[in-house]
Protein backbone atom coordinates (compact mmCIF):
# COMPACT_ATOMS: atom_id res chain seq x y z
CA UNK A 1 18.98 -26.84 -28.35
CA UNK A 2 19.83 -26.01 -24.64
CA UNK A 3 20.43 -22.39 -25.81
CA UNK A 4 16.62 -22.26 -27.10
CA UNK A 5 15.30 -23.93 -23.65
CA UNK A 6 17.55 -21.22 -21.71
CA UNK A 7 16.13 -18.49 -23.65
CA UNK A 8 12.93 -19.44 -23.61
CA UNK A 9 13.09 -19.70 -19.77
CA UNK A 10 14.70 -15.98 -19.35
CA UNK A 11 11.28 -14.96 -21.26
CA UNK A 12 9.08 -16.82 -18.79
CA UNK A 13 10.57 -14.95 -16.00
CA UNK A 14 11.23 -11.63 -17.25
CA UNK A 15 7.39 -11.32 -18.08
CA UNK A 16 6.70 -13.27 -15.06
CA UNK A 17 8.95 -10.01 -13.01
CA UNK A 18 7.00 -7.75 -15.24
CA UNK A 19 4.02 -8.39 -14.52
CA UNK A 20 4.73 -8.89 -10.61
CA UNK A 21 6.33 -5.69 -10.42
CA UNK A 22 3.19 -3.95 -12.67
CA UNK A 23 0.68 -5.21 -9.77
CA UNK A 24 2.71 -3.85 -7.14
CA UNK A 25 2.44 -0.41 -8.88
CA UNK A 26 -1.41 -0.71 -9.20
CA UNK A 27 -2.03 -2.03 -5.58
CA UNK A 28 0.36 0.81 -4.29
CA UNK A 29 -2.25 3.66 -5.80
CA UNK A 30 -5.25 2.01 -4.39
CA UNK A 31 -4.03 1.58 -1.37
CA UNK A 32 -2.86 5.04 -1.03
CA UNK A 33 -5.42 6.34 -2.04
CA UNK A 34 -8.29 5.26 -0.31
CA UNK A 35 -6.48 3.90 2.71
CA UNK A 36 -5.14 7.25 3.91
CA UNK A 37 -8.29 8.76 4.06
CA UNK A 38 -9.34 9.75 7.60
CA UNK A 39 -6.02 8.43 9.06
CA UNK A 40 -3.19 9.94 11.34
CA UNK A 41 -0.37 10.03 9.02
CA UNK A 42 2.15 10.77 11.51
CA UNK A 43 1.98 7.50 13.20
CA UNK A 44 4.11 4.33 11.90
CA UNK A 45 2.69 1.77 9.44
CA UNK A 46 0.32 -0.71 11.44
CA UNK A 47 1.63 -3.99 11.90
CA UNK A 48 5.04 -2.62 12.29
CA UNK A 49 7.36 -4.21 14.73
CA UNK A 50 10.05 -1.57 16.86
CA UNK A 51 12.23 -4.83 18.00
CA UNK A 52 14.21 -3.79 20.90
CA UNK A 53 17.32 -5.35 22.48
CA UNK A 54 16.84 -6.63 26.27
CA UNK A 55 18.44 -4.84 28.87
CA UNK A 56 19.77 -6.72 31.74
């Protein structure tokens, strides 16, 4: 009886991964896709932070 609930619960979540790791795929290509268009591609991602240690 536990077994069956465990088992069933490992399903839930390995289709839940799936299909989380599926739309990260999908977005990825759109993005790239259209988003690079017209852009400098040698500069950094926006939105990146360069944290720095104070000196002093």
């Amino acid at each position: 009886m536990a077994d069956d609930k465990l088992d069933d619960q490992r399903e839930k979540f390995k289709a839940a991964l799936e299909a989380k790791q599926n739309r990260g795929q999908q977005g990825g290509q759109i993005r790239g896709a259209a988003g690079n268009s017209g852009k400098d591609s040698s500069k950094g991602a926006p939105g990146k932070r360069e944290h720095r240690r104070k000196s002093g």
